[in-house]
ModelCIF file with pLDDT and N, C-alpha, C, O atoms, coordinates in Angstrom:
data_MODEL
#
_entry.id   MODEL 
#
_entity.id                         1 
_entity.type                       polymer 
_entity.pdbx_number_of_molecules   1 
#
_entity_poly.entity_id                      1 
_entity_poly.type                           'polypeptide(L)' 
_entity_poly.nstd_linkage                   no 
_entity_poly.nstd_monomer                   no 
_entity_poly.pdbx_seq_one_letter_code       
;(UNK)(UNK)(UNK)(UNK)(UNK)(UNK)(UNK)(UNK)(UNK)(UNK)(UNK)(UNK)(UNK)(UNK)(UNK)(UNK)
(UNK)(UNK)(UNK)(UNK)(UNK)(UNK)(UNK)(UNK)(UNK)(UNK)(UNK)(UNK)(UNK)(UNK)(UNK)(UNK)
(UNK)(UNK)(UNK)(UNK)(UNK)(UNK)(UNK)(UNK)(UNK)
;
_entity_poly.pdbx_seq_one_letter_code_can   XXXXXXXXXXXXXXXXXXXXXXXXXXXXXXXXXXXXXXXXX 
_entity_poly.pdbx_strand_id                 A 
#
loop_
_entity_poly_seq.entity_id 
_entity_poly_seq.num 
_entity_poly_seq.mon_id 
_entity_poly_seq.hetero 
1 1  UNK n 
1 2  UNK n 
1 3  UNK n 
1 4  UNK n 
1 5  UNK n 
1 6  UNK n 
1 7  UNK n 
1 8  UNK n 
1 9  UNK n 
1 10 UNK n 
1 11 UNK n 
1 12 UNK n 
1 13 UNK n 
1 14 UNK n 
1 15 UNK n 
1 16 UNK n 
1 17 UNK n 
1 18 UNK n 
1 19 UNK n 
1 20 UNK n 
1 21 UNK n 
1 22 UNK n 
1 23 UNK n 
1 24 UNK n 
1 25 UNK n 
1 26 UNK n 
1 27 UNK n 
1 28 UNK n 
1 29 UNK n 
1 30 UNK n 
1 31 UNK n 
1 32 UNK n 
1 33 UNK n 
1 34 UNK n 
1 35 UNK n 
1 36 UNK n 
1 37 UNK n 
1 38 UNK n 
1 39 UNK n 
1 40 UNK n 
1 41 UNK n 
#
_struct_asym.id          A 
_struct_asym.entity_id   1 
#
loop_
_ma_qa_metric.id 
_ma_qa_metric.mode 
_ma_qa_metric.name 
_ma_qa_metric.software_group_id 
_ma_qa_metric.type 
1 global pLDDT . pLDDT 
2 local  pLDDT . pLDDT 
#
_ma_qa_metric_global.metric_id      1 
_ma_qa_metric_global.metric_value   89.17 
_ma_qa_metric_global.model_id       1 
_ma_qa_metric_global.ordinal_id     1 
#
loop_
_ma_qa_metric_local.label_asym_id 
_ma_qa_metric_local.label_comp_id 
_ma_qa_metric_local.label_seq_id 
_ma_qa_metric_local.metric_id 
_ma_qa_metric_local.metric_value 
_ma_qa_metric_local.model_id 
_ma_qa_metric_local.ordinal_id 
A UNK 1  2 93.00 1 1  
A UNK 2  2 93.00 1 2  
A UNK 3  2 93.00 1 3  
A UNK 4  2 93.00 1 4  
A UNK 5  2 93.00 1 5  
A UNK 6  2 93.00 1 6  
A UNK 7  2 91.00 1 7  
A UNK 8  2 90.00 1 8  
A UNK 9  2 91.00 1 9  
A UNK 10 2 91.00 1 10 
A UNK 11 2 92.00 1 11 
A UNK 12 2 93.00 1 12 
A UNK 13 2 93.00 1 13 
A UNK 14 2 94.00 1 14 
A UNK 15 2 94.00 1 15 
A UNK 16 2 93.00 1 16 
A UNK 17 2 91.00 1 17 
A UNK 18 2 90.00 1 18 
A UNK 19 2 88.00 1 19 
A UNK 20 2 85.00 1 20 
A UNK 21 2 85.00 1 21 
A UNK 22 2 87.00 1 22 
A UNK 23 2 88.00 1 23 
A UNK 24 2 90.00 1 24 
A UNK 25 2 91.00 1 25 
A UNK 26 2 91.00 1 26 
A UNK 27 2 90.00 1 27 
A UNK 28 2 90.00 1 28 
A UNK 29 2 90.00 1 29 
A UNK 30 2 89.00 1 30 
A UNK 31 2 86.00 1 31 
A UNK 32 2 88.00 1 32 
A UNK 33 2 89.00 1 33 
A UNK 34 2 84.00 1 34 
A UNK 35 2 83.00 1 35 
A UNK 36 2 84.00 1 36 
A UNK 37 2 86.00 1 37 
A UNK 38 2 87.00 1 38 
A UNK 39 2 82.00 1 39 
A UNK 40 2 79.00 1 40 
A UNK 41 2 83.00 1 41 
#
loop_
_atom_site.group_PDB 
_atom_site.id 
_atom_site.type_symbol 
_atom_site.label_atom_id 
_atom_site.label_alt_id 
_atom_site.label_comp_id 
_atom_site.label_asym_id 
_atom_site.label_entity_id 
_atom_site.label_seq_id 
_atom_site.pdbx_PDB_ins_code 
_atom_site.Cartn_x 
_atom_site.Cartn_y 
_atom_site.Cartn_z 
_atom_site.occupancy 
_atom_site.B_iso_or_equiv 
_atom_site.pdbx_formal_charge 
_atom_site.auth_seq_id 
_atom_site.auth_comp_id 
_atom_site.auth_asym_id 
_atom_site.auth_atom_id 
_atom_site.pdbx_PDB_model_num 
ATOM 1   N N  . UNK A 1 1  ? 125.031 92.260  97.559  1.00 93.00 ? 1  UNK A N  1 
ATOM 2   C CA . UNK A 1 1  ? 124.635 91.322  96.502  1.00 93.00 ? 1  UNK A CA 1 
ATOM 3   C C  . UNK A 1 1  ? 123.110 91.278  96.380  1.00 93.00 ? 1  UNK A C  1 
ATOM 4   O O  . UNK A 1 1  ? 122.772 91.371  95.200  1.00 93.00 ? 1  UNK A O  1 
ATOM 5   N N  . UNK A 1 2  ? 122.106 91.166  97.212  1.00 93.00 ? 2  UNK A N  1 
ATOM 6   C CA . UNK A 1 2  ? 120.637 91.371  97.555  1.00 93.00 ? 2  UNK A CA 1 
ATOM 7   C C  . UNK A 1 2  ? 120.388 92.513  96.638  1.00 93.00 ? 2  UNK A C  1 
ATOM 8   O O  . UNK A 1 2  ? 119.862 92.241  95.558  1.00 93.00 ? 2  UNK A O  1 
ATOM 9   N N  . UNK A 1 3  ? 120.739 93.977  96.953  1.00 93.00 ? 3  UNK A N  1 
ATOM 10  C CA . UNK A 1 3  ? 120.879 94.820  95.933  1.00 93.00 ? 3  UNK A CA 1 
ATOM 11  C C  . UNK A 1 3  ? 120.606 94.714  94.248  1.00 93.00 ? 3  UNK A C  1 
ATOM 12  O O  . UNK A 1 3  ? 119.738 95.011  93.428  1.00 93.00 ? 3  UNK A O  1 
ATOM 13  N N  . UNK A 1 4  ? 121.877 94.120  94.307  1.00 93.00 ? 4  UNK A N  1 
ATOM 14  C CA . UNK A 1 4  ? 122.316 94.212  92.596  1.00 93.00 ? 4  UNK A CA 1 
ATOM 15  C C  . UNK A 1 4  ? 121.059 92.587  92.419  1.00 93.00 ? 4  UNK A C  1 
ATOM 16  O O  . UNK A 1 4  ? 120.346 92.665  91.419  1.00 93.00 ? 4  UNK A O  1 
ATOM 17  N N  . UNK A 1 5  ? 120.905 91.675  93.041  1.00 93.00 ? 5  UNK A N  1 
ATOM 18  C CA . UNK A 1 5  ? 120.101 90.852  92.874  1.00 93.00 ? 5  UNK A CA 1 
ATOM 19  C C  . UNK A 1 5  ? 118.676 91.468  92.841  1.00 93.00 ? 5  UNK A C  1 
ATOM 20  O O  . UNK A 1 5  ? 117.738 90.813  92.386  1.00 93.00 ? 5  UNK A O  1 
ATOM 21  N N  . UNK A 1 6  ? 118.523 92.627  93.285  1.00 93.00 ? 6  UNK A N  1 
ATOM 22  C CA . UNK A 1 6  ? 116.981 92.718  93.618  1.00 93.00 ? 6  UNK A CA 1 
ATOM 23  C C  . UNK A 1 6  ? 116.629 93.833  92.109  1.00 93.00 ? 6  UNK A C  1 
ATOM 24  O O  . UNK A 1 6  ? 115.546 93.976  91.541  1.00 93.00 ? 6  UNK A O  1 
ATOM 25  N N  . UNK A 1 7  ? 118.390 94.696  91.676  1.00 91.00 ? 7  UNK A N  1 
ATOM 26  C CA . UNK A 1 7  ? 118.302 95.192  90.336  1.00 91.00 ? 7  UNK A CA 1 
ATOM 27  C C  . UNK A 1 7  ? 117.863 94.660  89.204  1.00 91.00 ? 7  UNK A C  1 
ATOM 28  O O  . UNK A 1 7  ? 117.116 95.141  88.353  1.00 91.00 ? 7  UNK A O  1 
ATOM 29  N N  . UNK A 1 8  ? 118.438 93.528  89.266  1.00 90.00 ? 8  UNK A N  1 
ATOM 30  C CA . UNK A 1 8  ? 118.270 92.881  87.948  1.00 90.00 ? 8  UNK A CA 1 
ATOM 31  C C  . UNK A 1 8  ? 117.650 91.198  87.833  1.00 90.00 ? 8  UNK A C  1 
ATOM 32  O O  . UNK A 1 8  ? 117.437 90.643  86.756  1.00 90.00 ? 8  UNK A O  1 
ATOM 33  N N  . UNK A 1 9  ? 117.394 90.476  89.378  1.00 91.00 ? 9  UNK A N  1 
ATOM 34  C CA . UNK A 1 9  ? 116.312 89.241  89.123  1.00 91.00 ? 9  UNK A CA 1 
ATOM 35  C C  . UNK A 1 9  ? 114.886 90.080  89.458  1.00 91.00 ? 9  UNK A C  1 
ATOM 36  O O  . UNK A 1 9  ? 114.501 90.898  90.293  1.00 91.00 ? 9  UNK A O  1 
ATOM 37  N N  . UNK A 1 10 ? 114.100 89.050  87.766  1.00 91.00 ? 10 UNK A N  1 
ATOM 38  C CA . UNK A 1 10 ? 112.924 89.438  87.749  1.00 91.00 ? 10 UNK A CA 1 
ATOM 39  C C  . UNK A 1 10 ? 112.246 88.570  88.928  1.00 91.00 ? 10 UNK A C  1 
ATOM 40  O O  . UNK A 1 10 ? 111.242 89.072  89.432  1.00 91.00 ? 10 UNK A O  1 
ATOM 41  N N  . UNK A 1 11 ? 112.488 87.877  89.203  1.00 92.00 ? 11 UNK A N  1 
ATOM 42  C CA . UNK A 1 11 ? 111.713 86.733  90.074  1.00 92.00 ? 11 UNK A CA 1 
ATOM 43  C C  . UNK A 1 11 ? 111.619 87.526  91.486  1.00 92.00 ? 11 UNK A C  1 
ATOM 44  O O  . UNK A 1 11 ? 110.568 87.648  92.115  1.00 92.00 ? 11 UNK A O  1 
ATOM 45  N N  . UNK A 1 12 ? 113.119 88.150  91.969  1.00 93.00 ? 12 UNK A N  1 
ATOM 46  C CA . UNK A 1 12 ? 112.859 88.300  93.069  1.00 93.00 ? 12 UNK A CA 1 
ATOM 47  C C  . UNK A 1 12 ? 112.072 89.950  93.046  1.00 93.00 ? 12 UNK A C  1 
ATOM 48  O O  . UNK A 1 12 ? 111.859 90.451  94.150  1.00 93.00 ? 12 UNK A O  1 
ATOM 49  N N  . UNK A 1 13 ? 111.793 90.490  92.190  1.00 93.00 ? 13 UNK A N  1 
ATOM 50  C CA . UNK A 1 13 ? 111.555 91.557  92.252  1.00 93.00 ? 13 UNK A CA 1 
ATOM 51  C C  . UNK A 1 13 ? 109.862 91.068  92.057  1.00 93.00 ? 13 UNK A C  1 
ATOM 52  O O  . UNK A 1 13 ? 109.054 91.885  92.499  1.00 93.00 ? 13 UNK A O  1 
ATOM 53  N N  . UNK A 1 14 ? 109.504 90.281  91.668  1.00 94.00 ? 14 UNK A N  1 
ATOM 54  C CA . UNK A 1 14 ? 108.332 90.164  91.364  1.00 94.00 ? 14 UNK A CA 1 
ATOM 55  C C  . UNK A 1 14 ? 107.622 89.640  92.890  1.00 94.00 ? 14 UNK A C  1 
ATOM 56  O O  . UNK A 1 14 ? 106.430 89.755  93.173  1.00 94.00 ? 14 UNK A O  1 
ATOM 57  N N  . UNK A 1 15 ? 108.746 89.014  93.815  1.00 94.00 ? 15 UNK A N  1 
ATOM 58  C CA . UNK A 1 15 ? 108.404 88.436  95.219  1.00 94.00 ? 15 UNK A CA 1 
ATOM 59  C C  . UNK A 1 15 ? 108.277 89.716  96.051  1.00 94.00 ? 15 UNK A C  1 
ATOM 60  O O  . UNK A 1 15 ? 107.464 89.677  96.975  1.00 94.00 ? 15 UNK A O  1 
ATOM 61  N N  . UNK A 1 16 ? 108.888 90.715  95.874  1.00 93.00 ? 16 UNK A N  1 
ATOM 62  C CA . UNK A 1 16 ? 109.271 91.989  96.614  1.00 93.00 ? 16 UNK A CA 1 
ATOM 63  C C  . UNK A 1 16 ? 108.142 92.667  96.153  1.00 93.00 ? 16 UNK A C  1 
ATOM 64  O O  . UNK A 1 16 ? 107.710 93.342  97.087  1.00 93.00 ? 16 UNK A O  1 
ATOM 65  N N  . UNK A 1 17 ? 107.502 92.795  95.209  1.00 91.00 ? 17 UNK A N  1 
ATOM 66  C CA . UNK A 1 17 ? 106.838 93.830  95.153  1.00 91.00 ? 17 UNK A CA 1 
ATOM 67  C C  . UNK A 1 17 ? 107.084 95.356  94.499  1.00 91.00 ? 17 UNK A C  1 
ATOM 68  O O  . UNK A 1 17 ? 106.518 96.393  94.842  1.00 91.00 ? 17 UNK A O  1 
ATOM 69  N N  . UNK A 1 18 ? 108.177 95.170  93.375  1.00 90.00 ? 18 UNK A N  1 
ATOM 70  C CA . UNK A 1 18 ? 108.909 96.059  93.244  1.00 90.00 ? 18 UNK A CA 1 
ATOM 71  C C  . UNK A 1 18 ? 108.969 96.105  91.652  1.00 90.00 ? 18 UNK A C  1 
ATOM 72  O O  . UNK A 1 18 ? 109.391 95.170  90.971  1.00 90.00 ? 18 UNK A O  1 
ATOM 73  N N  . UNK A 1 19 ? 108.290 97.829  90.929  1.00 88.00 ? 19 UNK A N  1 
ATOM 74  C CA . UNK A 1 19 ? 108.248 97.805  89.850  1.00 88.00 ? 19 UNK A CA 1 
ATOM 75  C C  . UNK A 1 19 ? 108.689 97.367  89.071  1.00 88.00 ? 19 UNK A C  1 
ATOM 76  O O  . UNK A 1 19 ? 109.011 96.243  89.456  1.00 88.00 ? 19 UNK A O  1 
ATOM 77  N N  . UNK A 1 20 ? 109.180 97.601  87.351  1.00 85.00 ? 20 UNK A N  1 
ATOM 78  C CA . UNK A 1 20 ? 110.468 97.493  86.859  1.00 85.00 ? 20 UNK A CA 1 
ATOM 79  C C  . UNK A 1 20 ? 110.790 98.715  86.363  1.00 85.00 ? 20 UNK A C  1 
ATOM 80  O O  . UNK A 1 20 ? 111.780 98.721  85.631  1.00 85.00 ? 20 UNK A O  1 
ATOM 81  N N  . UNK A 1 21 ? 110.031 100.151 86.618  1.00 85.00 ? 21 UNK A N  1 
ATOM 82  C CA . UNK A 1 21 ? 110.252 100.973 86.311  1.00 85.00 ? 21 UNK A CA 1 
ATOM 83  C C  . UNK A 1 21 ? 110.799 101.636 87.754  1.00 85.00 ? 21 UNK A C  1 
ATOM 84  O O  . UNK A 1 21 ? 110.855 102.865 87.702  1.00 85.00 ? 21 UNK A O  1 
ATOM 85  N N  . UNK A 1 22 ? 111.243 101.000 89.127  1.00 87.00 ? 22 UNK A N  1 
ATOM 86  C CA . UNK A 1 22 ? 111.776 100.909 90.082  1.00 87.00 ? 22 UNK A CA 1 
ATOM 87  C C  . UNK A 1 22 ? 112.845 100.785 90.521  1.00 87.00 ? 22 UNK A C  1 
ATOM 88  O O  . UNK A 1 22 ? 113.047 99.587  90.720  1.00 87.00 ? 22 UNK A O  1 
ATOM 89  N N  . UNK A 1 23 ? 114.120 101.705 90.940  1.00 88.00 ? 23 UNK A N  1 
ATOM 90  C CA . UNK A 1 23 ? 115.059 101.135 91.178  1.00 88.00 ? 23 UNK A CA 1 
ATOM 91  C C  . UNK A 1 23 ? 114.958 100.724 92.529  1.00 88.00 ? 23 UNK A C  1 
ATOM 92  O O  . UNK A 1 23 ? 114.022 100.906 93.308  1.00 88.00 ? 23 UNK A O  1 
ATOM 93  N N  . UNK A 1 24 ? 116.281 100.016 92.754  1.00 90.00 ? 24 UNK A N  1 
ATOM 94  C CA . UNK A 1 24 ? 116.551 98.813  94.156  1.00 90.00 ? 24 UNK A CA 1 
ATOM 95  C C  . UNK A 1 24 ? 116.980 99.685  94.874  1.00 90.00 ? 24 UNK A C  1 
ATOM 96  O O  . UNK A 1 24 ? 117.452 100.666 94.300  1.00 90.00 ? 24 UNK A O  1 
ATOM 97  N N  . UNK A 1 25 ? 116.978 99.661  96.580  1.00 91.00 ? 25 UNK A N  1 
ATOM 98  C CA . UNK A 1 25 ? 117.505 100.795 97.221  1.00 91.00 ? 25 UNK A CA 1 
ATOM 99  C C  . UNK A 1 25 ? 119.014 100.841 97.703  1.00 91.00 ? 25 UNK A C  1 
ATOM 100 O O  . UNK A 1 25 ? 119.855 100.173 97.101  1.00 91.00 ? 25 UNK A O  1 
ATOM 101 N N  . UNK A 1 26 ? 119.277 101.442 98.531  1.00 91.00 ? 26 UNK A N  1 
ATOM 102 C CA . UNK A 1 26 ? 120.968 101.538 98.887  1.00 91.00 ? 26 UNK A CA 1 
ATOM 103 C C  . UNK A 1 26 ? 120.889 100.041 99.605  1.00 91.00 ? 26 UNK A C  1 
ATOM 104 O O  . UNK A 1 26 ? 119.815 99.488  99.843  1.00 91.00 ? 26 UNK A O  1 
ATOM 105 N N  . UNK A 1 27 ? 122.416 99.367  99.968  1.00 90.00 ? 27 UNK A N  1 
ATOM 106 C CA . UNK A 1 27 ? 122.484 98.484  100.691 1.00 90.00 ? 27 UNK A CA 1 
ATOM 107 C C  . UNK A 1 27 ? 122.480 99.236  102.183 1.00 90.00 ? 27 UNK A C  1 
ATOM 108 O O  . UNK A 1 27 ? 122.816 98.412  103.034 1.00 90.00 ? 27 UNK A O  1 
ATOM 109 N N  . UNK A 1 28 ? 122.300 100.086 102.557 1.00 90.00 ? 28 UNK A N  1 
ATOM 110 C CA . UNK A 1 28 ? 122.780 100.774 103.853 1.00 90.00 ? 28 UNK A CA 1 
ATOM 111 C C  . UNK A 1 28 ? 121.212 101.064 104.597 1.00 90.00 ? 28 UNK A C  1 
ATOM 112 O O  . UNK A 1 28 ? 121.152 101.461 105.761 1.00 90.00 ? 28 UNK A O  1 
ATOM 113 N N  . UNK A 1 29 ? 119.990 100.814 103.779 1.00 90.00 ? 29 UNK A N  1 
ATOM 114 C CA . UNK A 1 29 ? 118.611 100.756 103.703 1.00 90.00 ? 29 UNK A CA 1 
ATOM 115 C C  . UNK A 1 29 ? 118.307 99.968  104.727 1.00 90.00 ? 29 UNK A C  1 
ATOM 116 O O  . UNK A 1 29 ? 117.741 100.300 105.768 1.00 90.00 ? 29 UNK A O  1 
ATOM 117 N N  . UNK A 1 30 ? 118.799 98.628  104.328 1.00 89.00 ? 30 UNK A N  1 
ATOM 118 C CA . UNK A 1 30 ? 118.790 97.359  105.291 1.00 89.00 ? 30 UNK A CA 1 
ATOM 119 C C  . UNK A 1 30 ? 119.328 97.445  106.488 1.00 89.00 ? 30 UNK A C  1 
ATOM 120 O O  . UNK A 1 30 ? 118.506 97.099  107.336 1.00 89.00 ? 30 UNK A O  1 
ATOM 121 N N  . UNK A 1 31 ? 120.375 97.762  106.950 1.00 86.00 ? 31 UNK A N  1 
ATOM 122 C CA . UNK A 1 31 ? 121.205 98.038  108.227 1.00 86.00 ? 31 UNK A CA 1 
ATOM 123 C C  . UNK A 1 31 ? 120.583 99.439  108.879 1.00 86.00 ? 31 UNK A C  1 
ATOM 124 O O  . UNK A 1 31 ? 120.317 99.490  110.080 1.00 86.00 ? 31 UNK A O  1 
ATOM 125 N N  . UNK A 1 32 ? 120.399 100.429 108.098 1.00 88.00 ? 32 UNK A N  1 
ATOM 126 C CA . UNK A 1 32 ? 120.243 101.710 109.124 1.00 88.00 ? 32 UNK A CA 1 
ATOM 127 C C  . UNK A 1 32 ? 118.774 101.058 109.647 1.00 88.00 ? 32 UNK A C  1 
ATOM 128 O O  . UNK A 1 32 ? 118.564 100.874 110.846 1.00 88.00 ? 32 UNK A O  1 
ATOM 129 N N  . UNK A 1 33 ? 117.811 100.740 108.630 1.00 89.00 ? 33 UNK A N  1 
ATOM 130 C CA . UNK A 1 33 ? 116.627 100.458 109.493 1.00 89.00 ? 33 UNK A CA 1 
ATOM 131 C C  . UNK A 1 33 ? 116.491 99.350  110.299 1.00 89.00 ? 33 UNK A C  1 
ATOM 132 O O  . UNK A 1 33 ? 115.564 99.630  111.059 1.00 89.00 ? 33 UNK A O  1 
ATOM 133 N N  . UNK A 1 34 ? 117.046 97.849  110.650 1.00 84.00 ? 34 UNK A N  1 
ATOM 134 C CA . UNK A 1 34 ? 117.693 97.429  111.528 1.00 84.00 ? 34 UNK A CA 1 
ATOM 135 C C  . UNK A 1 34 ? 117.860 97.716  112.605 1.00 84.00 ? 34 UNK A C  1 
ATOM 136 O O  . UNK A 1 34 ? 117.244 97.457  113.639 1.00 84.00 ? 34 UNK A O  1 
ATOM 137 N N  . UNK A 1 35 ? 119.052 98.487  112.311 1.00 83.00 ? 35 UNK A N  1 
ATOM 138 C CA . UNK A 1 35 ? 120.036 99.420  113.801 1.00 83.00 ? 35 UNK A CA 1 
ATOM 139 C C  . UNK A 1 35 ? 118.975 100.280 114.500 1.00 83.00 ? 35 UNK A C  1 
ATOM 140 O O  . UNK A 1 35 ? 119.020 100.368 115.727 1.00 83.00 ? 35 UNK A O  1 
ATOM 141 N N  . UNK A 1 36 ? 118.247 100.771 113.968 1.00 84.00 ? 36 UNK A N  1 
ATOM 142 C CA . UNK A 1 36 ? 117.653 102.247 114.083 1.00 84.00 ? 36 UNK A CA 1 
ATOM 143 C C  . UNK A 1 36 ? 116.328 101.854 114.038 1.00 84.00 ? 36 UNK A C  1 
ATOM 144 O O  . UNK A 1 36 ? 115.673 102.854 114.333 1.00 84.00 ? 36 UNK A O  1 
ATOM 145 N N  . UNK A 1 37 ? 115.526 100.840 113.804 1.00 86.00 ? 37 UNK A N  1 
ATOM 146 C CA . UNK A 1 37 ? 114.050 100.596 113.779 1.00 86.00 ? 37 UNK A CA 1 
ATOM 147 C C  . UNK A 1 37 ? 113.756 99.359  114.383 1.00 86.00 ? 37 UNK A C  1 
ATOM 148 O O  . UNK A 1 37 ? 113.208 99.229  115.477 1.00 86.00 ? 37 UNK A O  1 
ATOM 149 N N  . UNK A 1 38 ? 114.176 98.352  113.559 1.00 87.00 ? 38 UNK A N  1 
ATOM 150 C CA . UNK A 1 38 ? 113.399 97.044  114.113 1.00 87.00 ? 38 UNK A CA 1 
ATOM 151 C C  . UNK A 1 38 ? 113.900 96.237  115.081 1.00 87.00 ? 38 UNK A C  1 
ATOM 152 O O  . UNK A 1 38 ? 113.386 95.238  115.584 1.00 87.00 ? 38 UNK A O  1 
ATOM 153 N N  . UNK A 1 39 ? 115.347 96.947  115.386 1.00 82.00 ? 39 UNK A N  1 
ATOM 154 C CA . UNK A 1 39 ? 115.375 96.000  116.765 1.00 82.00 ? 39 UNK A CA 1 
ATOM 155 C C  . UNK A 1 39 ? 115.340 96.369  117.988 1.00 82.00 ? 39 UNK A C  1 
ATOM 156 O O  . UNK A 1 39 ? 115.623 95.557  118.869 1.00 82.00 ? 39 UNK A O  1 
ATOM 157 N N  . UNK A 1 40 ? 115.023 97.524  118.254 1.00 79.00 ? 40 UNK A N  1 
ATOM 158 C CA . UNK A 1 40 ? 114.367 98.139  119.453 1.00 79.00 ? 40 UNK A CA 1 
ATOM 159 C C  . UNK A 1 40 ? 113.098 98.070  119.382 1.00 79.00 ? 40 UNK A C  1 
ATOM 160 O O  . UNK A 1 40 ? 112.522 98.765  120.219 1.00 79.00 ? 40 UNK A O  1 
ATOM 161 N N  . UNK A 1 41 ? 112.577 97.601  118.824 1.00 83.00 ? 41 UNK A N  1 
ATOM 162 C CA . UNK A 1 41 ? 111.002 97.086  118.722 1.00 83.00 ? 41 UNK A CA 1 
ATOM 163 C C  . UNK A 1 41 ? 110.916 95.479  118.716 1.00 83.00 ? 41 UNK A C  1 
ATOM 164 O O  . UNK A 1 41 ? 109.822 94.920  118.645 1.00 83.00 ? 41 UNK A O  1 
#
């Protein structure tokens, strides 16, 4: 839902930092880097 929210609210895209000529990334973005980055750090 974050996703499709981050597709199409301007607000939150404008909090993110994120063009509008930008698409939103996979939901699997969030979890692999998670799993795999920030919590072994």
């Amino acid at each position: 839902r974050l996703v499709m929210e981050l597709q199409c609210n301007m607000a939150l895209r404008w909090f993110v930092g994120l063009n509008l000529d930008q698409d939103a990334w996979d939901h699997s973005t969030f979890s692999q880097n998670r799993r795999r980055r920030f919590d072994k750090d």
